[in-house]
C-alpha atoms as a PDB file:
ATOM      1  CA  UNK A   1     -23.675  19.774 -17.093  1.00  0.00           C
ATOM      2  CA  UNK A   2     -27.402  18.777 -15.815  1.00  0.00           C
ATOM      3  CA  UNK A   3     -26.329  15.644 -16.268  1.00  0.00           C
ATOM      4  CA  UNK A   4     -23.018  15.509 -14.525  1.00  0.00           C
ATOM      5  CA  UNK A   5     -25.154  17.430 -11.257  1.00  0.00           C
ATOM      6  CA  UNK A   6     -27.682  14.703 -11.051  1.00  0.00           C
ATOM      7  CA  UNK A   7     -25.208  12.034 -11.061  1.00  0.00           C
ATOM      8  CA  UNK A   8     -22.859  14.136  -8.329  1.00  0.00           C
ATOM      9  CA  UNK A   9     -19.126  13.379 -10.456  1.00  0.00           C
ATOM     10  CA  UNK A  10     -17.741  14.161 -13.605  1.00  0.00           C
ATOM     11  CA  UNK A  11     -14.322  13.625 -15.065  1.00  0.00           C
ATOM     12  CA  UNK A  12     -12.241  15.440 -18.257  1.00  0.00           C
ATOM     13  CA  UNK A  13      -9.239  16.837 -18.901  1.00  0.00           C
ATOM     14  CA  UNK A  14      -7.091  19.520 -18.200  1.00  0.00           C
ATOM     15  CA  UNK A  15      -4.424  20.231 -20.801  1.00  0.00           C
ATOM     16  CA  UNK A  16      -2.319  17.662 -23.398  1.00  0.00           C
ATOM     17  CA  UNK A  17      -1.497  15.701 -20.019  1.00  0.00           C
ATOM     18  CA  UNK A  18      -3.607  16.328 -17.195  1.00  0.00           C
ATOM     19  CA  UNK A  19      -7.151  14.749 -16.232  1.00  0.00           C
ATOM     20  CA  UNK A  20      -9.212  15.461 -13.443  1.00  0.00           C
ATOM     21  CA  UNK A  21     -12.178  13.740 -11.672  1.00  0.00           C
ATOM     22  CA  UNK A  22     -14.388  15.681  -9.582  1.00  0.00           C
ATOM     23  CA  UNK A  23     -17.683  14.959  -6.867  1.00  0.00           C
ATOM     24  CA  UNK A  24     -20.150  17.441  -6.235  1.00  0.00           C
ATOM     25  CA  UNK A  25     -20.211  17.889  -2.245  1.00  0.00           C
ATOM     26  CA  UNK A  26     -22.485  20.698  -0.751  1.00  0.00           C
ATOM     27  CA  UNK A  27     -22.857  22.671  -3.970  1.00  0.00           C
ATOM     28  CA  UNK A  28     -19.126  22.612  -4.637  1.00  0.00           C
ATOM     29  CA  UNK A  29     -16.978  20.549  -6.477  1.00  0.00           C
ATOM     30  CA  UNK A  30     -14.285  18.926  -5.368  1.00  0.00           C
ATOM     31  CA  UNK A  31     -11.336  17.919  -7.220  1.00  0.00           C
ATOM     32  CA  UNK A  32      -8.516  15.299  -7.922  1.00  0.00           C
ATOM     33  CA  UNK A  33      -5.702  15.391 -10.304  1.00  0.00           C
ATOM     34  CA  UNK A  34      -5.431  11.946 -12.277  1.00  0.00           C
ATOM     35  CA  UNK A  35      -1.677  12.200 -14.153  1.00  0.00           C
ATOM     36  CA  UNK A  36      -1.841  11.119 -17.572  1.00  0.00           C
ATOM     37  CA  UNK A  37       0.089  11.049 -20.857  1.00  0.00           C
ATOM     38  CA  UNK A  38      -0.661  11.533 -24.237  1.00  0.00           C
ATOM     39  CA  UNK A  39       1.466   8.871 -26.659  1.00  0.00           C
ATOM     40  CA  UNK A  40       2.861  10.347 -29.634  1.00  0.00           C
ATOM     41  CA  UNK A  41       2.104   9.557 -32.993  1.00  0.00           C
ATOM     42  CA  UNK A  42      -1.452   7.998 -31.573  1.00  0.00           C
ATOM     43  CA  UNK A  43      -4.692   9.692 -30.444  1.00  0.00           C
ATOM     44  CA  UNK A  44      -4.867   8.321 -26.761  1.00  0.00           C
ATOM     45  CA  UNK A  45      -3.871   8.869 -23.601  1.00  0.00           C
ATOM     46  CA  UNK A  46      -2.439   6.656 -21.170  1.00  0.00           C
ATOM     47  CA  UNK A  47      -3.651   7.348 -17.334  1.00  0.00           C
ATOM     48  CA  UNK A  48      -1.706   6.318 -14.367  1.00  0.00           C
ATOM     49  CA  UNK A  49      -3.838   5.669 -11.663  1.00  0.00           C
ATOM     50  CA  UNK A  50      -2.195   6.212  -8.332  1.00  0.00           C
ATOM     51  CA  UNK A  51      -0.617   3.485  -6.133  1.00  0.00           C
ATOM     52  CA  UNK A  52      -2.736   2.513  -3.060  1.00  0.00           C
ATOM     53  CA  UNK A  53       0.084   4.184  -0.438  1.00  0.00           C
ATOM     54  CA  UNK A  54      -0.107   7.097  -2.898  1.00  0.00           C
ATOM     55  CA  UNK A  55      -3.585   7.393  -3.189  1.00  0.00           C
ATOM     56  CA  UNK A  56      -3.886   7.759   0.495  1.00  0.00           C
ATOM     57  CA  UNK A  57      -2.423  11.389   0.525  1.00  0.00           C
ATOM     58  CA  UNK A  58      -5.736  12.336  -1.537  1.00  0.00           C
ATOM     59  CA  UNK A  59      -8.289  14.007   0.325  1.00  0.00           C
ATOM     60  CA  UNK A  60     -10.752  12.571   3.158  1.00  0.00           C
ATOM     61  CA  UNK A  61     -13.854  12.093   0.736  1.00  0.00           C
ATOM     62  CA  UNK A  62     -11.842  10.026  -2.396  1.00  0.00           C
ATOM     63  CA  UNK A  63      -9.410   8.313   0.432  1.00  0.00           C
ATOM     64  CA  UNK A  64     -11.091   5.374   1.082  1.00  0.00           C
ATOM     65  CA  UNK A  65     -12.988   4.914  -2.797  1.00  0.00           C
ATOM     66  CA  UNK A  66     -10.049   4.286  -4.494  1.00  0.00           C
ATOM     67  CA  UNK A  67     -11.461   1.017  -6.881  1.00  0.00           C
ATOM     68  CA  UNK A  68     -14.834   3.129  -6.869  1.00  0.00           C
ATOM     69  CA  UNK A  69     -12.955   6.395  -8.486  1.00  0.00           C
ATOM     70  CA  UNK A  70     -11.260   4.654 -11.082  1.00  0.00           C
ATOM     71  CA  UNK A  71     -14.369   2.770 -11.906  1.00  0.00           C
ATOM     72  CA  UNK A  72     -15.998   5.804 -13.125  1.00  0.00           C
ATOM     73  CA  UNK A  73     -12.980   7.436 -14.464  1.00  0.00           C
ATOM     74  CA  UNK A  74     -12.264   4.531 -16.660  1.00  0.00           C
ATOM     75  CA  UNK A  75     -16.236   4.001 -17.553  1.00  0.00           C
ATOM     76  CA  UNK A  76     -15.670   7.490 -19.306  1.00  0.00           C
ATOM     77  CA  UNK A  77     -12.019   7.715 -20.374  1.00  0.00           C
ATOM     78  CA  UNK A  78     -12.278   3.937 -22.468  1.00  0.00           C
ATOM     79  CA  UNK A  79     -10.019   1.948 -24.399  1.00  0.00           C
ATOM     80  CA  UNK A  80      -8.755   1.476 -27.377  1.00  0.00           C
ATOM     81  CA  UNK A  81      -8.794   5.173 -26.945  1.00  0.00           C
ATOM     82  CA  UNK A  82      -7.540   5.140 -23.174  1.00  0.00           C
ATOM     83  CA  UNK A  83      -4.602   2.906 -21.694  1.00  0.00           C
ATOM     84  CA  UNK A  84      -4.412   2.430 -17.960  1.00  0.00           C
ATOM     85  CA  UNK A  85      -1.176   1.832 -16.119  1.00  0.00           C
ATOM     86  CA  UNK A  86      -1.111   0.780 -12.097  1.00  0.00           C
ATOM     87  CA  UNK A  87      -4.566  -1.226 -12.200  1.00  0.00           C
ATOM     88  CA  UNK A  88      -2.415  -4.464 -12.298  1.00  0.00           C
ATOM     89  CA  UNK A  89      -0.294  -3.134  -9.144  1.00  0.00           C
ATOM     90  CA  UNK A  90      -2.761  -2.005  -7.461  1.00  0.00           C
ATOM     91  CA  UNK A  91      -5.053  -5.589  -7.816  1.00  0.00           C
ATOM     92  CA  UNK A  92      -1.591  -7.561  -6.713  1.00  0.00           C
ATOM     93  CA  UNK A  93      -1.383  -4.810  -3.571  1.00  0.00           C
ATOM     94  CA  UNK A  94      -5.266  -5.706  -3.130  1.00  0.00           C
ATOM     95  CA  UNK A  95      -4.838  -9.305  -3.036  1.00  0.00           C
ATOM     96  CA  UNK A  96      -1.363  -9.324  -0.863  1.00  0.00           C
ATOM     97  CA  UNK A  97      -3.523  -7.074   1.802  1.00  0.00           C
ATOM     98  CA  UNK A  98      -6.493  -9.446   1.796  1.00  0.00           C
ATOM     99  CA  UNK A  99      -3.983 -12.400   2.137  1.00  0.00           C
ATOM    100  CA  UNK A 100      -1.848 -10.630   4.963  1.00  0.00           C
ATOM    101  CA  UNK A 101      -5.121 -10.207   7.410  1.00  0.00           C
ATOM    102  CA  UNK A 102      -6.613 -13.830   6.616  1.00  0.00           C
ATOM    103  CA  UNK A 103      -2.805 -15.038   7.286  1.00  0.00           C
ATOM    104  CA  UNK A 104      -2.670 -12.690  10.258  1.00  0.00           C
ATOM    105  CA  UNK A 105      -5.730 -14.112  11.632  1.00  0.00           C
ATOM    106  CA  UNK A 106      -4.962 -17.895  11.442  1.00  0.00           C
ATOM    107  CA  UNK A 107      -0.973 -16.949  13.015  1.00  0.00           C
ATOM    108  CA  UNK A 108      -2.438 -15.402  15.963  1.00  0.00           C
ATOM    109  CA  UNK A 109      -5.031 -18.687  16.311  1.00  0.00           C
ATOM    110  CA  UNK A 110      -1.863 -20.758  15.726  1.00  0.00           C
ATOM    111  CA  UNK A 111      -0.009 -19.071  18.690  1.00  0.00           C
ATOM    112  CA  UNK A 112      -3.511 -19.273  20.603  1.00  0.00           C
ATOM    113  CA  UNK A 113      -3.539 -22.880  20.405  1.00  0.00           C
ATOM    114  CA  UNK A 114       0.111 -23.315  21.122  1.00  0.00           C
ATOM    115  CA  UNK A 115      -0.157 -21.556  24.028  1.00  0.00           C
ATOM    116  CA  UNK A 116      -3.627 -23.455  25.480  1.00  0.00           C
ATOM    117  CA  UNK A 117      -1.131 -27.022  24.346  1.00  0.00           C
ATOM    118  CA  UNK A 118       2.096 -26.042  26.384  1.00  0.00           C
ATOM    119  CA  UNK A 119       0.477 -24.144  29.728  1.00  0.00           C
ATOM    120  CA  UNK A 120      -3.002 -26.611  29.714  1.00  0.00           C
ATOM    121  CA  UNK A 121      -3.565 -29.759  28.177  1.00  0.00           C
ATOM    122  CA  UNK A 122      -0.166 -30.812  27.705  1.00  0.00           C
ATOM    123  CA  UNK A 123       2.074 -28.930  30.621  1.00  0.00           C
ATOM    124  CA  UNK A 124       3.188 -32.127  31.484  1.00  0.00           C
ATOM    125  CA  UNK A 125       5.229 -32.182  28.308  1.00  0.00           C
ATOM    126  CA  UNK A 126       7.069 -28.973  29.335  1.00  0.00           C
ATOM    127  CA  UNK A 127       7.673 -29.463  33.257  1.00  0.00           C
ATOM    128  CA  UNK A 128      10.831 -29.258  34.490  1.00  0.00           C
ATOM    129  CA  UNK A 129      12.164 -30.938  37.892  1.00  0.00           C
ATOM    130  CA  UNK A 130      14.750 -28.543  38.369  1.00  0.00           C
ATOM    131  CA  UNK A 131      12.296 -25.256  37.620  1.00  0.00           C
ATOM    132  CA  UNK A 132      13.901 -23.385  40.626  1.00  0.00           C
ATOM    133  CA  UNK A 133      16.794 -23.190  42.783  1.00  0.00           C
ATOM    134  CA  UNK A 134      16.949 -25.100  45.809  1.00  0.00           C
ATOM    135  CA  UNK A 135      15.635 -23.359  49.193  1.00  0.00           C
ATOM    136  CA  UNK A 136      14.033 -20.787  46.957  1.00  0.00           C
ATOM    137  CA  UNK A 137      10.394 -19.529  47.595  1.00  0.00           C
ATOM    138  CA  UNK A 138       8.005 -18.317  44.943  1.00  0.00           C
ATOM    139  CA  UNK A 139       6.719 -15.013  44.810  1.00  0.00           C
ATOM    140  CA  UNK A 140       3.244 -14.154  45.617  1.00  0.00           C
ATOM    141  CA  UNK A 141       1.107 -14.159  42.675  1.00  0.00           C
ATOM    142  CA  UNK A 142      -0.095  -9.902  43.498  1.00  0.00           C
ATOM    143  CA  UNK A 143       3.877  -9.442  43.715  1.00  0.00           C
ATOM    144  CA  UNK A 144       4.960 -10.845  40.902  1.00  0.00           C
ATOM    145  CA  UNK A 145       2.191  -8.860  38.366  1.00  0.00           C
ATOM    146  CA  UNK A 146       2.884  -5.537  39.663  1.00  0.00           C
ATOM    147  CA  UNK A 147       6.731  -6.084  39.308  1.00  0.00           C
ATOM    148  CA  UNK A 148       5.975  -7.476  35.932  1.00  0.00           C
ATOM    149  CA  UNK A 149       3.630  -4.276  35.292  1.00  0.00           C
ATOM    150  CA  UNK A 150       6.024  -1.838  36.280  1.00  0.00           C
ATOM    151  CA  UNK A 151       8.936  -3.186  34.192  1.00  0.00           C
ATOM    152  CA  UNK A 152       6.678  -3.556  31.179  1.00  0.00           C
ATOM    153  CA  UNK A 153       6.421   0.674  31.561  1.00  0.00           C
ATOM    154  CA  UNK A 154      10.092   1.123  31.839  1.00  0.00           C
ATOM    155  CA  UNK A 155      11.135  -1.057  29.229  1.00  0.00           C
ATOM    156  CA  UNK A 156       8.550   0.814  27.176  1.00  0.00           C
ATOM    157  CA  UNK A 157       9.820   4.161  27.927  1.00  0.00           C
ATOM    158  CA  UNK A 158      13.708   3.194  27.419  1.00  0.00           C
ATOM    159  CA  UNK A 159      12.064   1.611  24.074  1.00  0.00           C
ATOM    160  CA  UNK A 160      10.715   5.059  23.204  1.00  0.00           C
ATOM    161  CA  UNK A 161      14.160   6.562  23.809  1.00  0.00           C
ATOM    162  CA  UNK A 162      16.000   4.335  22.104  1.00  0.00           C
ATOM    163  CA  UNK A 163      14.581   3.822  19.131  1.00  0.00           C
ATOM    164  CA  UNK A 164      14.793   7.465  18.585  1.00  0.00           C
ATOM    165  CA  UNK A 165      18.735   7.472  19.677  1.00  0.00           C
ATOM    166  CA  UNK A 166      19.507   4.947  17.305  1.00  0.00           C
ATOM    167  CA  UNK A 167      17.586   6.390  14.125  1.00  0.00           C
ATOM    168  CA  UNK A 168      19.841   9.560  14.796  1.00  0.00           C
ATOM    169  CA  UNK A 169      23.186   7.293  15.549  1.00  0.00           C
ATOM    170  CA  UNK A 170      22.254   5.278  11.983  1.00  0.00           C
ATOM    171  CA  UNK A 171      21.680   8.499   9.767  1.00  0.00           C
ATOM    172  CA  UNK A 172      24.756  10.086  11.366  1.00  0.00           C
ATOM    173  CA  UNK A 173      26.854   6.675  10.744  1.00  0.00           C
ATOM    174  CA  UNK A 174      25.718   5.757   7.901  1.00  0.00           C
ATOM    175  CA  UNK A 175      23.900   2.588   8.539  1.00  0.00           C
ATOM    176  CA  UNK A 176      21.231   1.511   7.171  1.00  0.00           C
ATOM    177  CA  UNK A 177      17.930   1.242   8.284  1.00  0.00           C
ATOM    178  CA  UNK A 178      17.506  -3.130   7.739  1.00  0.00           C
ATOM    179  CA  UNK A 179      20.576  -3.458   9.686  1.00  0.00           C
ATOM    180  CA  UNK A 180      19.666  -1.458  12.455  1.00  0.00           C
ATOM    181  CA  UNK A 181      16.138  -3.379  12.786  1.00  0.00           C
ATOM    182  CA  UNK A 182      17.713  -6.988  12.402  1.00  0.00           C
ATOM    183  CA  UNK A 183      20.865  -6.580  14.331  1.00  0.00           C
ATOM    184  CA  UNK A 184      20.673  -3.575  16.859  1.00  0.00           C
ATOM    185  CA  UNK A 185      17.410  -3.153  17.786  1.00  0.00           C
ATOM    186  CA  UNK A 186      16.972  -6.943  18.014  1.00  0.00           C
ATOM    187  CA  UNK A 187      19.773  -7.360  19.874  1.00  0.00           C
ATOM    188  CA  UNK A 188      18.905  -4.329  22.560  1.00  0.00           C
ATOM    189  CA  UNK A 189      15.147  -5.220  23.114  1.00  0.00           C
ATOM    190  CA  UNK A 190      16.049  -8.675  23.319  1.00  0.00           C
ATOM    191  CA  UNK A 191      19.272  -8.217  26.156  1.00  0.00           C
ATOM    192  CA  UNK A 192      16.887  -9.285  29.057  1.00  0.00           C
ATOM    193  CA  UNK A 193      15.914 -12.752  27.365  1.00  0.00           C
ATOM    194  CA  UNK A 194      19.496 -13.207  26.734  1.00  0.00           C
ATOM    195  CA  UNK A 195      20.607 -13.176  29.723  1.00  0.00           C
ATOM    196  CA  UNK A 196      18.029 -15.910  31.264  1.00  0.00           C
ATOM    197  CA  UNK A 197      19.179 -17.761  28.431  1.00  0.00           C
ATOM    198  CA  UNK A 198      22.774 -17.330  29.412  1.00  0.00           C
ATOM    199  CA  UNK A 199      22.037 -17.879  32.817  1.00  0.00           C
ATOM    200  CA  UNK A 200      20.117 -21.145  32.127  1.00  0.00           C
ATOM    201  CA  UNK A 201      22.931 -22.636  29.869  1.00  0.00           C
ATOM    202  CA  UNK A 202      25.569 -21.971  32.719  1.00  0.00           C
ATOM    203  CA  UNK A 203      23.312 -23.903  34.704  1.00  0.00           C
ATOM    204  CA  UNK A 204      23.441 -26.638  31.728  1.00  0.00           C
ATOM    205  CA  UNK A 205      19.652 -26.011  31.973  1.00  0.00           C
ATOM    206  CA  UNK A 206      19.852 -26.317  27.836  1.00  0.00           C
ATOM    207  CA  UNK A 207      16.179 -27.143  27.620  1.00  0.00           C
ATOM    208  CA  UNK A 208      15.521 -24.144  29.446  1.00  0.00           C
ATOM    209  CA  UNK A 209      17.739 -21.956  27.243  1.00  0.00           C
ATOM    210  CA  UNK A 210      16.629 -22.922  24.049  1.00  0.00           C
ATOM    211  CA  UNK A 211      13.077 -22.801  25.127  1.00  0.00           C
ATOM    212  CA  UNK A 212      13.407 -18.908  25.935  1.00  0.00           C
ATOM    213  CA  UNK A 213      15.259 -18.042  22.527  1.00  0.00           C
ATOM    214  CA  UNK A 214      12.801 -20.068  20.706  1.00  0.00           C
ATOM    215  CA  UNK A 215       9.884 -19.035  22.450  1.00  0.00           C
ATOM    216  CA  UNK A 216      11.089 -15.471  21.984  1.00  0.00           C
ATOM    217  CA  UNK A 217      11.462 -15.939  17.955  1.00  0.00           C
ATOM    218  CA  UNK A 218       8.175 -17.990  17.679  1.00  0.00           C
ATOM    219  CA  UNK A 219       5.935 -15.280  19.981  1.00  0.00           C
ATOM    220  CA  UNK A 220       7.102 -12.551  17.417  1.00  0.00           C
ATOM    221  CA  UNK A 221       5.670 -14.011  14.443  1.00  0.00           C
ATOM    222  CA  UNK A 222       3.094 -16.027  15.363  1.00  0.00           C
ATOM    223  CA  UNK A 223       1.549 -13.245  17.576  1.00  0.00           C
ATOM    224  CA  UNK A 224       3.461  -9.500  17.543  1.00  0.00           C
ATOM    225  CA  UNK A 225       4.028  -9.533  13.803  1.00  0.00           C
ATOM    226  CA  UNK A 226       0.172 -10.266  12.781  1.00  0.00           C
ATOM    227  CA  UNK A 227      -0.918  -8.877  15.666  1.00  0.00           C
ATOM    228  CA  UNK A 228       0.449  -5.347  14.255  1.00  0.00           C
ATOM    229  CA  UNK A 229      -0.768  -5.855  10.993  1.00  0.00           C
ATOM    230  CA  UNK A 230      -4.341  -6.162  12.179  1.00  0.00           C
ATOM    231  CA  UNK A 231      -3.890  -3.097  14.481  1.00  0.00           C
ATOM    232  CA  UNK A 232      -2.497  -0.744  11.135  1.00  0.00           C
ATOM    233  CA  UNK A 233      -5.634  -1.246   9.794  1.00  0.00           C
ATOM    234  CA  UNK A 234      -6.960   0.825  13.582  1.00  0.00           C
ATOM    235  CA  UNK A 235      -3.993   3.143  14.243  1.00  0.00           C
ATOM    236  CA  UNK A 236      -1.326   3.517  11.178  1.00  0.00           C
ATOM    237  CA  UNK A 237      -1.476   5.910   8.120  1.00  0.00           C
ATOM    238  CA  UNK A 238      -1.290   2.992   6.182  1.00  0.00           C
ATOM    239  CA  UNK A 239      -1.974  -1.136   6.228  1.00  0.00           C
ATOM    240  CA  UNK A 240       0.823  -3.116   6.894  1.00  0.00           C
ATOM    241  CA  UNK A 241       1.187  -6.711   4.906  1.00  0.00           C
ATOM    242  CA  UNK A 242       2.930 -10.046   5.378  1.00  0.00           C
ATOM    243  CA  UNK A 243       5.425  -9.427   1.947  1.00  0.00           C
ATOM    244  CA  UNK A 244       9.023  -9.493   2.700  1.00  0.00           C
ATOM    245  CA  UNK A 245      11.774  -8.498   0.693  1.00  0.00           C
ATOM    246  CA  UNK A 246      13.217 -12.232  -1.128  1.00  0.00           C
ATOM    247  CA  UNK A 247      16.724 -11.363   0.897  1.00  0.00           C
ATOM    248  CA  UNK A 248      14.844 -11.490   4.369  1.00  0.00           C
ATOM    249  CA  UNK A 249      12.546 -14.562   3.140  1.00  0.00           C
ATOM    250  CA  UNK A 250      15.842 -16.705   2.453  1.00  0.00           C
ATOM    251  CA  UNK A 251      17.497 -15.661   5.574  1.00  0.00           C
ATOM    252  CA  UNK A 252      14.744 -16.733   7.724  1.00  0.00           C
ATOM    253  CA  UNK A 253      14.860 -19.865   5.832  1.00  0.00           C
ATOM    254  CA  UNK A 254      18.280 -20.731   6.480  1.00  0.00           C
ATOM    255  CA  UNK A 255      17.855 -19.825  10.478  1.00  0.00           C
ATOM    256  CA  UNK A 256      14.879 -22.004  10.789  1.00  0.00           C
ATOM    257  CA  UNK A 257      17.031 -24.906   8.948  1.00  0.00           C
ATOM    258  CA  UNK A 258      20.022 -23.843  11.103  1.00  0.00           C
ATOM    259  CA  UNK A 259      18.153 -24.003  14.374  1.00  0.00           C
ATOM    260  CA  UNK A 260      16.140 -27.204  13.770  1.00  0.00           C
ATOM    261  CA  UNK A 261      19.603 -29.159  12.688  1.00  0.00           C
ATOM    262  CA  UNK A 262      21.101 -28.219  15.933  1.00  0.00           C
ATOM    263  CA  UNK A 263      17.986 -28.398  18.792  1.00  0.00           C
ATOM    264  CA  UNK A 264      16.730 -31.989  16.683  1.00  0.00           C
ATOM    265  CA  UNK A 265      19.656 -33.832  18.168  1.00  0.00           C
ATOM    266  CA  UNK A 266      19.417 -32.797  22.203  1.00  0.00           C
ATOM    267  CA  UNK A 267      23.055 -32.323  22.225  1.00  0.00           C
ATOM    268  CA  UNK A 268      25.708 -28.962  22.600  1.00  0.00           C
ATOM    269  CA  UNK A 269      29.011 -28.682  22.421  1.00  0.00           C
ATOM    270  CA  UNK A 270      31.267 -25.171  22.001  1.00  0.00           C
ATOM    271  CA  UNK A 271      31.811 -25.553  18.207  1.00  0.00           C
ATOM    272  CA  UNK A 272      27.755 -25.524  17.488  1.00  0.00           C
ATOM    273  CA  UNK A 273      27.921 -22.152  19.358  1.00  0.00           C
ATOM    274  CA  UNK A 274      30.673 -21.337  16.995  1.00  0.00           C
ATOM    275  CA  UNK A 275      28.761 -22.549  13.802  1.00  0.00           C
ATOM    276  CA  UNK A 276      25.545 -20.455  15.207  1.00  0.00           C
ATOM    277  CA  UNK A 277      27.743 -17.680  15.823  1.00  0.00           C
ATOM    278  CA  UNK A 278      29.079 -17.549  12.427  1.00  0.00           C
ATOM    279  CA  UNK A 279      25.289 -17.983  10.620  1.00  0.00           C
ATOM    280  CA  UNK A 280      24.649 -14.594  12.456  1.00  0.00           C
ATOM    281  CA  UNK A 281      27.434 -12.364  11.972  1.00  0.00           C
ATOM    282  CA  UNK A 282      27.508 -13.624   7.875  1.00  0.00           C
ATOM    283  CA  UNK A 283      23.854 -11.946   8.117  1.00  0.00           C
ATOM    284  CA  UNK A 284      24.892  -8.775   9.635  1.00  0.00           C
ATOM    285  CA  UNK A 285      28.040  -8.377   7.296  1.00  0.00           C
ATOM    286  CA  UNK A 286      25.768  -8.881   4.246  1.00  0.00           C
ATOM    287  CA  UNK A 287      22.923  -6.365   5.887  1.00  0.00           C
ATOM    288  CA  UNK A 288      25.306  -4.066   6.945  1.00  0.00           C
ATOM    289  CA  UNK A 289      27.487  -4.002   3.595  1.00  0.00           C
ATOM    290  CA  UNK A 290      24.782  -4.618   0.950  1.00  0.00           C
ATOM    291  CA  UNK A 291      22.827  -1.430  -0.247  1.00  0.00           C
ATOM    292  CA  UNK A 292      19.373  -1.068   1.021  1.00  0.00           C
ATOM    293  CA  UNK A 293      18.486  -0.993  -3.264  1.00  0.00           C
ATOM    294  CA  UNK A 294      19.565  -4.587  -3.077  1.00  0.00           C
ATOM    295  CA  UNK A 295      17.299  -6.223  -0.445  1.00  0.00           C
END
């Protein structure tokens, strides 16, 4: 027991099943449940350590020393006589975490760079004779940022609202949750970049419509997608990662495919609408029908 006070921790068990580890803070000590199992017809245990996500709902003082906890519990508990179960998992969630911020990082540099290319040392690339309509007079630079500004705030606050309107129209409806992020709520938040688009293809202005729905696609993940995974680290209960469901990783695929056959040759017509059209609405039948289980 001296021994276990000097050192501030001790760990044993509690029961056939249970084990505990515990930290002496202020003259008290504080304890976690560690679930375990012993194997019949053997004489050890085997421990299941606690998934990352999981491992979060433990209190403040063991929250943030998960690899440091299980350290000591399995420098006491050892094998042969000991097996461990969710190390492996819990390296691979580790390692996907590490890679998700370093890939985070070099996205948002990518989209940097991009930006400092097309508005800086190559504009000349993107300019456009036709950039406005005839007789029409730009807007002072002060008028044009607080009209920006104050749409930014609605559009936030109608964002607020809807989201939470469509979570309750989904659960009543039955839809699930991957179709309303891909299809509705894409479709909603992105109405106002639509419509230039449409606008600038009535206007046969097709480098100007493809522009805005690529330009749209690219600025979410090369800059809003890393950009929150960095900030979950700051604000969310939990760190977001890069790692997509395989279903969602192939249908990115074939939109990226689909998108670079058709803007590679500089030409429309109505069937390549048609053929885009159909790519899309074959993704929202299959996210719509298929199980969430199965994505």
């Amino acid at each position: 027991m001296k021994t276990d006070e000097r050192r501030g921790w001790r760990v044993g068990h509690e029961g056939r099943d249970q084990m505990y580890y515990e930290e002496l803070h202020h003259g008290t000590w504080e304890r976690i449940d560690v679930d375990g199992e012993m194997l019949m017809g053997r004489a050890h245990h085997v421990i299941y350590f606690a998934t990352p996500a999981r491992w979060l709902e433990y209190p403040s003082w063991a929250r943030d020393r998960r690899d440091e906890i299980i350290a000591r519990i399995t420098s006491e508990f050892r094998e042969p006589d000991y097996e461990y179960s969710g190390l492996t998992a819990a390296a691979g969630a580790a390692f996907t975490q590490r890679l998700s911020v370093v890939l985070s990082v070099l996205l948002i540099v990518t989209y940097g760079l991009g930006m400092l290319f097309s508005l800086k040392t190559h504009r000349e690339f993107f300019a456009n004779t036709e950039s406005g309509e005839a007789g029409e007079a730009p807007w002072p630079i002060g008028l044009a940022l607080a009209t920006l500004a104050g749409v930014t705030v609605l559009v936030a606050l109608v964002s607020e609202i809807f989201v939470e309107s469509v979570q309750e129209a989904a659960e009543a409806f039955g839809i699930t949750p991957v179709f309303v992020g891909f299809i509705v709520v894409a479709l909603v938040s992105g109405a106002a970049e639509m419509s230039s688009a449409f606008s600038g293809a009535r206007k046969n202005r097709l480098d100007l419509s493809v522009g805005i729905a690529l330009g749209s696609a690219s600025q979410i993940a090369l800059f809003i997608a890393p950009m929150l995974v960095l900030l979950s680290y700051l604000l969310g209960p939990a760190p977001m990662d890069l790692q997509f469901w395989p279903s969602a990783v192939v249908m990115i695929l074939i939109a990226t495919m689909t998108v670079s056959l058709i803007t590679n040759s500089g030409r429309s017509a109505w069937f390549i609408g048609v053929f885009v059209l159909m790519v899309y609405l074959i993704f929202a039948m299959t996210l719509y029908l298929l199980p969430p289980r199965s994505l």
